[in-house]
N, C-alpha and C. Protein backbone atom coordinates (compact mmCIF):
# COMPACT_ATOMS: atom_id res chain seq x y z
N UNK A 1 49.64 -177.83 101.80
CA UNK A 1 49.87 -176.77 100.85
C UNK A 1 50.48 -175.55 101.52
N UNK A 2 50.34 -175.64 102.83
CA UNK A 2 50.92 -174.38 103.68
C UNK A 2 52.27 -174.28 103.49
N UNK A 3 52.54 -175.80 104.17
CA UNK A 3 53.99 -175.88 104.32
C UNK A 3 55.33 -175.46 102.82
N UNK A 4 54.36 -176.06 101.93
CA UNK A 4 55.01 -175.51 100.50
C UNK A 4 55.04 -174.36 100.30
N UNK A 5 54.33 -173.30 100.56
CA UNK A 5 54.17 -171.92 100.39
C UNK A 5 55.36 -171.08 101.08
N UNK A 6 55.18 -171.93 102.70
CA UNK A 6 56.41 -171.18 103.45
C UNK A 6 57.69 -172.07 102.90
N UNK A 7 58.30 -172.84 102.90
CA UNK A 7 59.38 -173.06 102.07
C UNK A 7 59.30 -172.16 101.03
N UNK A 8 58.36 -171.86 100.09
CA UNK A 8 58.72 -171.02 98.89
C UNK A 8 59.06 -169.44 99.93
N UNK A 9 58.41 -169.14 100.55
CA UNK A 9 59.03 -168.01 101.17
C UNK A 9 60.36 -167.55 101.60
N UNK A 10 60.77 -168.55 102.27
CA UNK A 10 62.09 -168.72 103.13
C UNK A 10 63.12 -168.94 101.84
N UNK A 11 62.86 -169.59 100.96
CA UNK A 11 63.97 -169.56 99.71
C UNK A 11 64.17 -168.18 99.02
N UNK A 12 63.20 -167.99 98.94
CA UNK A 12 63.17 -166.48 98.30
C UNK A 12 63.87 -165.16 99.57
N UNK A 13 63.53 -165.25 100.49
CA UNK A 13 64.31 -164.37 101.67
C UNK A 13 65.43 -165.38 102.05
N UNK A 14 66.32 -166.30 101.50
CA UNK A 14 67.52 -166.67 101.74
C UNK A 14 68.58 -165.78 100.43
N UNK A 15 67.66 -166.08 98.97
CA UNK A 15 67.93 -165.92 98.13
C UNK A 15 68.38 -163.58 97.65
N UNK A 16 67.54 -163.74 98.40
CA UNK A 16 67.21 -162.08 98.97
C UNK A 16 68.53 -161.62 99.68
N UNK A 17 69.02 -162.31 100.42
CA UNK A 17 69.88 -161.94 101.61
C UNK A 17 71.47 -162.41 100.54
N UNK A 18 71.32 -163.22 99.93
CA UNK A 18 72.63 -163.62 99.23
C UNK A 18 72.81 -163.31 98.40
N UNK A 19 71.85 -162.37 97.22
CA UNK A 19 71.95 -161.84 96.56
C UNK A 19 72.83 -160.47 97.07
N UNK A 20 72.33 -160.11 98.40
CA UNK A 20 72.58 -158.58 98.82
C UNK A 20 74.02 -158.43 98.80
N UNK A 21 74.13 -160.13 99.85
CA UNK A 21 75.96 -159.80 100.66
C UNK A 21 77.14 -160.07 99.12
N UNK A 22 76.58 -160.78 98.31
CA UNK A 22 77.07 -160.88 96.64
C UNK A 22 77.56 -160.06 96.11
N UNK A 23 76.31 -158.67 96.04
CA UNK A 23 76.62 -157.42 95.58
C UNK A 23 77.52 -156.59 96.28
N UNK A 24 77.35 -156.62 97.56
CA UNK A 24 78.16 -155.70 98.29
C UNK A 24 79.99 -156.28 98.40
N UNK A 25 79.81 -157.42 98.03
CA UNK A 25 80.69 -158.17 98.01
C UNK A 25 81.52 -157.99 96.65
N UNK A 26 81.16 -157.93 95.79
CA UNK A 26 81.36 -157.76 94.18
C UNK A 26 82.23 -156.37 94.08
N UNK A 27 81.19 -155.26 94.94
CA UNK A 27 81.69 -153.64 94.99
C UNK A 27 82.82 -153.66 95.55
N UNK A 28 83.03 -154.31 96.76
CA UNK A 28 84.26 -154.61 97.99
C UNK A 28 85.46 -154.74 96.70
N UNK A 29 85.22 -155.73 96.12
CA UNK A 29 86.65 -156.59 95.19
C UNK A 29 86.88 -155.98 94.18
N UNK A 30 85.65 -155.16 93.39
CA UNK A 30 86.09 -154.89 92.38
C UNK A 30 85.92 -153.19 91.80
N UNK A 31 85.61 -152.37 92.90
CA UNK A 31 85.05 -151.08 92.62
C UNK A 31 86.50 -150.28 93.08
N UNK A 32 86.91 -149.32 92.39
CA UNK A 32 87.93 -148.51 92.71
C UNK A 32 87.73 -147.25 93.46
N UNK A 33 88.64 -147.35 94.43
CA UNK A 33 87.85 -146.07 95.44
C UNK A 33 88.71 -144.75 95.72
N UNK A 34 88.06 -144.29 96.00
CA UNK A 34 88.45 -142.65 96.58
C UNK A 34 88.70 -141.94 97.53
N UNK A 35 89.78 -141.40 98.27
CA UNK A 35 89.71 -140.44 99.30
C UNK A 35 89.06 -138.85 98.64
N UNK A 36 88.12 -138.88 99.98
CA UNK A 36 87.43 -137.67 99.67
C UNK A 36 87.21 -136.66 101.58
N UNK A 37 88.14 -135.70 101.27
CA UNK A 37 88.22 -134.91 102.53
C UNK A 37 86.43 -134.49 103.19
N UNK A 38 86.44 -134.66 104.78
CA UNK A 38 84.82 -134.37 105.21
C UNK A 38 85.30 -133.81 106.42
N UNK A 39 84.19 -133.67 106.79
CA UNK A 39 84.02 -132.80 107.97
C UNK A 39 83.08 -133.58 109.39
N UNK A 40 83.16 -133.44 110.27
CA UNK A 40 81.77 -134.08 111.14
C UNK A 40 81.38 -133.06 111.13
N UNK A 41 79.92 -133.27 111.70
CA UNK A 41 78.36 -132.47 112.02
C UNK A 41 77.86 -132.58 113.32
N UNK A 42 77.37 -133.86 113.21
CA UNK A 42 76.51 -134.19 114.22
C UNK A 42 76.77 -135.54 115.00
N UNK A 43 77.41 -135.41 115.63
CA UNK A 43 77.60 -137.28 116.36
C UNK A 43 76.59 -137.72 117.00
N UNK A 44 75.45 -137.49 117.58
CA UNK A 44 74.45 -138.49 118.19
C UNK A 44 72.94 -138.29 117.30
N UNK A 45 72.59 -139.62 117.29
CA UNK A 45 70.87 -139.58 117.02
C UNK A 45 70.42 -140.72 117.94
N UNK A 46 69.21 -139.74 119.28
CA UNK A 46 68.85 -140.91 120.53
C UNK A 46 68.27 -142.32 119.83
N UNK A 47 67.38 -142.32 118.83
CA UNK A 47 66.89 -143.17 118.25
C UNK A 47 67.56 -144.88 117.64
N UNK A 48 68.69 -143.85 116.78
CA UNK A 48 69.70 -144.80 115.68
C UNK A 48 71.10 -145.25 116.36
N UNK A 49 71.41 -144.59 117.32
CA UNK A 49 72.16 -144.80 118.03
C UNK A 49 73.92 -143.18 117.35
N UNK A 50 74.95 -143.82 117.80
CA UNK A 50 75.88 -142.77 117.19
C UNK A 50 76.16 -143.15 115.80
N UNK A 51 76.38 -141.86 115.26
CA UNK A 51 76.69 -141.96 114.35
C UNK A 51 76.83 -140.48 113.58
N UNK A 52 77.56 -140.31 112.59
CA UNK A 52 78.56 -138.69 112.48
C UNK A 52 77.79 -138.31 110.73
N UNK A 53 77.22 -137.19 110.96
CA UNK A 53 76.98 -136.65 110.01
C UNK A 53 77.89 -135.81 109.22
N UNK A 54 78.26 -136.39 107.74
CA UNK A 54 79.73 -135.87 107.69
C UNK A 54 79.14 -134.65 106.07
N UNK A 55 80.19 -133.50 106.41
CA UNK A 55 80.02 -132.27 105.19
C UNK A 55 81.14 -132.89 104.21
N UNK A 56 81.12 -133.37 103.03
CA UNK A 56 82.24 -133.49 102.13
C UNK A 56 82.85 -132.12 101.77
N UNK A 57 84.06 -132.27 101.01
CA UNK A 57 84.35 -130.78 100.99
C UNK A 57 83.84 -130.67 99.66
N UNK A 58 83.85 -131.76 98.73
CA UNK A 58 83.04 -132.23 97.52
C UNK A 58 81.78 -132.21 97.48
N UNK A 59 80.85 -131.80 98.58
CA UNK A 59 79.74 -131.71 98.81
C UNK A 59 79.34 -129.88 98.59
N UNK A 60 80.08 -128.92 98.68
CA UNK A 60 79.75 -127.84 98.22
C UNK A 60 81.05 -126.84 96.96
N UNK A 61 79.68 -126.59 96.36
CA UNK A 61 80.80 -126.24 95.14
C UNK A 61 81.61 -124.96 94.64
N UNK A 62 82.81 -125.19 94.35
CA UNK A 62 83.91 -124.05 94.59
C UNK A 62 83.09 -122.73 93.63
N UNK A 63 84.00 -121.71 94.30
CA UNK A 63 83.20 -120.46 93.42
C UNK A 63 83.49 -120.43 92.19
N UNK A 64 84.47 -121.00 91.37
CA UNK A 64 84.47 -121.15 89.78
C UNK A 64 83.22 -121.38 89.19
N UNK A 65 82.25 -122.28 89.65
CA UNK A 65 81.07 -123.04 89.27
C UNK A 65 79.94 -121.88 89.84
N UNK A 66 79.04 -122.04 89.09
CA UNK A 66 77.61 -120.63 89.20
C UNK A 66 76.94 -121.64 89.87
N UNK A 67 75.71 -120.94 90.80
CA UNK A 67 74.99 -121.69 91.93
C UNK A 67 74.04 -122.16 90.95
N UNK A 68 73.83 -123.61 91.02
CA UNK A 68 73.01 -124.39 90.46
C UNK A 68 71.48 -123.62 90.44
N UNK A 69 71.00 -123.73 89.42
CA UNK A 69 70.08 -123.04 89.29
C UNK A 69 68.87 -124.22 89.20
N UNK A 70 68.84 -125.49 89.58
CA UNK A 70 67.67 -126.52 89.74
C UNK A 70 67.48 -126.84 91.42
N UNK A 71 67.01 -127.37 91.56
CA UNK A 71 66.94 -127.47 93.49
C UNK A 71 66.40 -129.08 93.34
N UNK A 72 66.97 -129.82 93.89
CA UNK A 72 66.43 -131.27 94.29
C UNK A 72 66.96 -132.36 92.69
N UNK A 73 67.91 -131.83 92.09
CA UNK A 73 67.64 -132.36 91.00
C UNK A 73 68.83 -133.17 90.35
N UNK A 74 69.28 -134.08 90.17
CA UNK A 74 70.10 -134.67 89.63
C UNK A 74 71.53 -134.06 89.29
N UNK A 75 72.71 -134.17 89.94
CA UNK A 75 73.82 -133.43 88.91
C UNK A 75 74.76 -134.53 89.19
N UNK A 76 75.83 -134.15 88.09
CA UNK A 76 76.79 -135.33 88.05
C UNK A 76 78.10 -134.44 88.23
N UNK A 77 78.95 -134.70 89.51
CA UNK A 77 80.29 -134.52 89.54
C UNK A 77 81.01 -135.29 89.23
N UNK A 78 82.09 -134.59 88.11
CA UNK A 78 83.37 -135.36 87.91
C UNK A 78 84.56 -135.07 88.81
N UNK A 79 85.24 -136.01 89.12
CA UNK A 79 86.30 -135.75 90.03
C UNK A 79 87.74 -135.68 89.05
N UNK A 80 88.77 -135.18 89.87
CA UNK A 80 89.95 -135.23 89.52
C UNK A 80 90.98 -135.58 90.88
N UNK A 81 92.06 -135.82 90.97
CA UNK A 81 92.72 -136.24 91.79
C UNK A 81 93.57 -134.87 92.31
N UNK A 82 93.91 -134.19 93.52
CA UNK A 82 94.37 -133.17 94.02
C UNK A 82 95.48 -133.73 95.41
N UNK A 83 96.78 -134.46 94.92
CA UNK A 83 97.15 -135.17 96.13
C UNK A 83 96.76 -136.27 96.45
N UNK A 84 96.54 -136.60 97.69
CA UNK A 84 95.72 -137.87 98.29
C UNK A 84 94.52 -137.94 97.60
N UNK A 85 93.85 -137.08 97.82
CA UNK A 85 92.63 -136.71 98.02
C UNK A 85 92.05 -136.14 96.23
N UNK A 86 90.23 -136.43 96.36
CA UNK A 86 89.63 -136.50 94.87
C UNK A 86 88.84 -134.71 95.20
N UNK A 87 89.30 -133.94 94.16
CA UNK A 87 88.06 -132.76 94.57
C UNK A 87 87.02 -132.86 92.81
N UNK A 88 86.04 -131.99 93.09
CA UNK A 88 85.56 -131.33 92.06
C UNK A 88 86.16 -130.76 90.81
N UNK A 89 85.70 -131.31 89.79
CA UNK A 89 86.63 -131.03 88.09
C UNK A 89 85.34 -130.39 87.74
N UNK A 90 84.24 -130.86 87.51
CA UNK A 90 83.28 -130.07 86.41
C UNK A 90 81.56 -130.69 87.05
N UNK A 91 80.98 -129.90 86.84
CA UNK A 91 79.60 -130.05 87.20
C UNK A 91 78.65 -130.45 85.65
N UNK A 92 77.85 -130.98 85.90
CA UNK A 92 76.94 -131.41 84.59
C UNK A 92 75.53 -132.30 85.15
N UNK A 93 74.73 -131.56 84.35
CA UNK A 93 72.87 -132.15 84.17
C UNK A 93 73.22 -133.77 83.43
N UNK A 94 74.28 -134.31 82.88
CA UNK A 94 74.42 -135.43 82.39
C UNK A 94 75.03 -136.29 82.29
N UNK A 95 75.64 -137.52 82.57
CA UNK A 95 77.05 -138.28 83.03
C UNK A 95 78.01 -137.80 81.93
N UNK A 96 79.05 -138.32 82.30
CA UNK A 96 80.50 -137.54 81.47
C UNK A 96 80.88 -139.15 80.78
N UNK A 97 81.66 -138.46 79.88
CA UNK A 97 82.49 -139.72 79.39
C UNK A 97 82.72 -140.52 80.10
N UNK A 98 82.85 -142.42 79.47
CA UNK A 98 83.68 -143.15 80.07
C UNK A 98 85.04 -143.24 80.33
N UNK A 99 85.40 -143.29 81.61
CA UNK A 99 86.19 -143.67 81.82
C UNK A 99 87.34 -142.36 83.32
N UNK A 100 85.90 -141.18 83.33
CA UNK A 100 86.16 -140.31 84.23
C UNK A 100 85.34 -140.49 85.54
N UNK A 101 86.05 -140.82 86.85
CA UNK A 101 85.26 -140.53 87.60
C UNK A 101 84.21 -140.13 87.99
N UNK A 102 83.19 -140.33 88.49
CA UNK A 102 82.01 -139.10 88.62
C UNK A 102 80.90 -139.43 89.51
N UNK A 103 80.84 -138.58 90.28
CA UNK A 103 79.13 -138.99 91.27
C UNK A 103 77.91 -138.57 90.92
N UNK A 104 76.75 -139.04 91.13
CA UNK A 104 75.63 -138.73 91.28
C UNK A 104 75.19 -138.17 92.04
N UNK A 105 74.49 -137.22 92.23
CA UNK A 105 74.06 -136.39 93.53
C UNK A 105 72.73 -135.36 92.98
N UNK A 106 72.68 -135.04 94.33
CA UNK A 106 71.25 -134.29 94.16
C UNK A 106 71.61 -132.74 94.38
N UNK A 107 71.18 -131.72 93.39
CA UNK A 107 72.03 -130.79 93.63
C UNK A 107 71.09 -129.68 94.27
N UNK A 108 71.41 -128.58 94.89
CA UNK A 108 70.25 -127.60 95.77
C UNK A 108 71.00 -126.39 95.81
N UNK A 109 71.13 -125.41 95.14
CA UNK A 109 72.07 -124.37 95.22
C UNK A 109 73.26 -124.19 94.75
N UNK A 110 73.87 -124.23 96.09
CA UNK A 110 75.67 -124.73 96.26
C UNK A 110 76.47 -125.62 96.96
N UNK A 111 74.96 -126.44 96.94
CA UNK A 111 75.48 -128.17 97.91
C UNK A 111 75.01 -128.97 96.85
N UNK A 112 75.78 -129.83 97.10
CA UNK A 112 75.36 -131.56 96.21
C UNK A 112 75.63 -132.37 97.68
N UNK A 113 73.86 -133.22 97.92
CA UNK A 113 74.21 -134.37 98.27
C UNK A 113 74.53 -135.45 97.58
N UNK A 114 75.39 -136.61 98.27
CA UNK A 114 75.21 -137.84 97.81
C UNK A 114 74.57 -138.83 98.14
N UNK A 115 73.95 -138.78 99.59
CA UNK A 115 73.64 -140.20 99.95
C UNK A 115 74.50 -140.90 100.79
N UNK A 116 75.95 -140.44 101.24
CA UNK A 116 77.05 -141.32 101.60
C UNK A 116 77.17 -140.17 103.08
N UNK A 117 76.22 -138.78 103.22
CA UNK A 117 76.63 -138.03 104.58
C UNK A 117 76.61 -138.60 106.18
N UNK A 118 75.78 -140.09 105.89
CA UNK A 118 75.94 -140.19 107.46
C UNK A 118 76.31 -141.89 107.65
N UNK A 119 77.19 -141.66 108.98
CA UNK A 119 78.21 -142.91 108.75
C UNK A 119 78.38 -143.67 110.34
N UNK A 120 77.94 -144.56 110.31
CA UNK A 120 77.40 -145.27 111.83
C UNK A 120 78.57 -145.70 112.42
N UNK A 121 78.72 -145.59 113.82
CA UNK A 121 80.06 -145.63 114.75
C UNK A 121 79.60 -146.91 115.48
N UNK A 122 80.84 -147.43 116.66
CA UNK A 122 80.42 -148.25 117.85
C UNK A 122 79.77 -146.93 118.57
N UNK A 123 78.90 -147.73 119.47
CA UNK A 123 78.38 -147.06 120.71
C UNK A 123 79.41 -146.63 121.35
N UNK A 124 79.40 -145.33 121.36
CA UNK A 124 79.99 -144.20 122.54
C UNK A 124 81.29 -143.92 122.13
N UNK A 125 81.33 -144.62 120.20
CA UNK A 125 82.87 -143.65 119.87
C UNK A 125 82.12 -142.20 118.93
N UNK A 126 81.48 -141.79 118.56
CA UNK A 126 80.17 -141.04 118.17
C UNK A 126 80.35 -139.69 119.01
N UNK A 127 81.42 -139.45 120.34
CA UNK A 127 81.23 -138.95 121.36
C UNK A 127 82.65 -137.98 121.10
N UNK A 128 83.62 -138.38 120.22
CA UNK A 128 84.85 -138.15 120.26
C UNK A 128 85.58 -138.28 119.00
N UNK A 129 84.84 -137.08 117.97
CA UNK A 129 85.15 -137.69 116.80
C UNK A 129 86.52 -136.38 116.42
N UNK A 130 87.56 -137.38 115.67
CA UNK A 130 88.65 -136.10 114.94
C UNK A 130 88.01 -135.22 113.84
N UNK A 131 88.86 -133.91 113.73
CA UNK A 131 88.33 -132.80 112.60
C UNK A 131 88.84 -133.28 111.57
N UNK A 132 89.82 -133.88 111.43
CA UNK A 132 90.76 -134.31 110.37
C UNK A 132 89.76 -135.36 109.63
N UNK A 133 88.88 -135.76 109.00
CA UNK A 133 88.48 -136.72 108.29
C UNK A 133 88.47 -137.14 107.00
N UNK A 134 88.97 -138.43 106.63
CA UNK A 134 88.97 -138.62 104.94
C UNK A 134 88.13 -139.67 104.58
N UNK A 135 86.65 -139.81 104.06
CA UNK A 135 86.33 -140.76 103.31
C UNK A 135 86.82 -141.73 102.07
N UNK A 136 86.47 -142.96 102.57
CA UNK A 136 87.23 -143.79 101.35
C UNK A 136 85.79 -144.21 100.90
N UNK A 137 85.61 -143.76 99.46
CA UNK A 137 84.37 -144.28 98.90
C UNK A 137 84.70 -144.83 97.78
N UNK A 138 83.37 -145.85 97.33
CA UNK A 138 83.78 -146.68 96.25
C UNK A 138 82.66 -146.22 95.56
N UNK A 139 83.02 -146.20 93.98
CA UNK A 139 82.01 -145.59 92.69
C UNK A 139 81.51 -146.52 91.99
N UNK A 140 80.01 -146.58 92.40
CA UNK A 140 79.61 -147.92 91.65
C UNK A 140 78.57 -147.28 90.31
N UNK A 141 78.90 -148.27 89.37
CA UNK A 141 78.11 -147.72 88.02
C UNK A 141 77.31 -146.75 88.16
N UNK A 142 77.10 -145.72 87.36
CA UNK A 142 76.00 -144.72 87.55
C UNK A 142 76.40 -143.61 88.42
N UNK A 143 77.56 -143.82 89.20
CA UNK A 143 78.16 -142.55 90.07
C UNK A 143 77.73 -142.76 91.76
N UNK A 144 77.21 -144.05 91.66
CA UNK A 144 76.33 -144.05 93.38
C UNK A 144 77.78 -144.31 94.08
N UNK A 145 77.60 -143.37 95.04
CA UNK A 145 78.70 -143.55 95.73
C UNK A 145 78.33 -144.37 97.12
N UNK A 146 79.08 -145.43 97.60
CA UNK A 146 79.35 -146.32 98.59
C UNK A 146 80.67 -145.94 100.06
N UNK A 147 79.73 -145.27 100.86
CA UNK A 147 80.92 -144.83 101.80
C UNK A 147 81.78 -146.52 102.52
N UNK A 148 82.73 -146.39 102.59
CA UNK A 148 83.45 -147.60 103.10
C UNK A 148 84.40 -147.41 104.70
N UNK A 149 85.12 -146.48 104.55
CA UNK A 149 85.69 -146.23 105.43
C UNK A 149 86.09 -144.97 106.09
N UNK A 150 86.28 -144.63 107.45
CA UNK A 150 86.71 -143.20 107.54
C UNK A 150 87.94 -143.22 108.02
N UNK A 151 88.99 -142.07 107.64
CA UNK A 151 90.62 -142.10 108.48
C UNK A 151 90.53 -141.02 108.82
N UNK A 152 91.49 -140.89 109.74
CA UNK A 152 92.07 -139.98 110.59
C UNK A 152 93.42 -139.83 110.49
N UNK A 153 93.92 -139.16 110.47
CA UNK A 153 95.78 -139.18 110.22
C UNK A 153 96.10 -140.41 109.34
N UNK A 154 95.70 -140.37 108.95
CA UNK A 154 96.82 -141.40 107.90
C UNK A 154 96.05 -143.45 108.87
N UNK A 155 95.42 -143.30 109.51
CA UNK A 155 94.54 -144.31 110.20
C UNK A 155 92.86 -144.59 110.07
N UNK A 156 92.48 -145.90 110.09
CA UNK A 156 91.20 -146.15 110.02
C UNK A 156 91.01 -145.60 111.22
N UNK A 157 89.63 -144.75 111.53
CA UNK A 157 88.92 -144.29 112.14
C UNK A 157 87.35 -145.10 112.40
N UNK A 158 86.61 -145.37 113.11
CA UNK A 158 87.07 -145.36 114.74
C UNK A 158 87.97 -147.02 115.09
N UNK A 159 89.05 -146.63 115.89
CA UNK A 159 89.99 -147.76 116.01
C UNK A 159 88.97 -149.02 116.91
């Protein structure tokens, strides 16, 4: 009866794991993505190894917009396209129409996080990062944003 139990285990953590690479896989093919201008922060953590804590420029909000007056609390940015690159269109306590861009984030003032600020390198490129940075993120239902890639000049970053 053991042995049946762990087979039922191991199916279920196969099933677990293929479900995951599915989804992430699904987002890859079919989610439409975004350049969004950042900044680095912080390149090392001794623990996690390197990796760059990045400021979006979409992460704090232009002075048109009044300082959020909730702290820790849900807001939804809509984007618009500015060039290459996606900035800030309108702030809102509630998702926007279909069919407009928009993130989810947690809002605190005159920052919105997303969830997408920190972005894992090879060992010891973490050490030597460009100012120039553009996130390519993908918008999955609900506004969760999925960081994918970082460039540098017009190049994937780190080579």
């Amino acid at each position: 009866m053991k042995t049946w139990l762990l087979r039922i285990i191991l199916v279920l953590q196969l099933a677990g794991l293929i479900g995951l690479y599915a989804y992430h896989l699904h987002i890859e093919k079919t989610g439409k993505t975004y350049l969004i201008k950042c900044q680095p922060v912080d390149p090392r953590d001794l623990l996690s190894g390197d990796y760059i804590s990045l400021r979006y420029e979409i992460g704090a909000l232009p002075e048109r917009f009044h300082e959020l007056d909730y702290n820790n609390q849900e807001v939804y940015i809509t984007l618009q396209p500015s060039g290459p690159v996606w900035e800030i269109q309108d702030v809102g306590k509630v998702p926007p129409v279909a069919g407009m861009p928009y993130l989810k984030g947690q809002g605190n003032g005159r920052e919105v996080k997303y969830g997408i600020e920190r972005y894992y390198v090879p060992e010891g490129k973490g050490k030597s990062v460009p100012n120039d940075l553009y996130a390519q993120i993908a918008i999955q239902p609900g506004g969760i944003a999925q960081l994918k890639r970082l460039y540098s000049d017009g190049n994937p970053w780190p080579k």
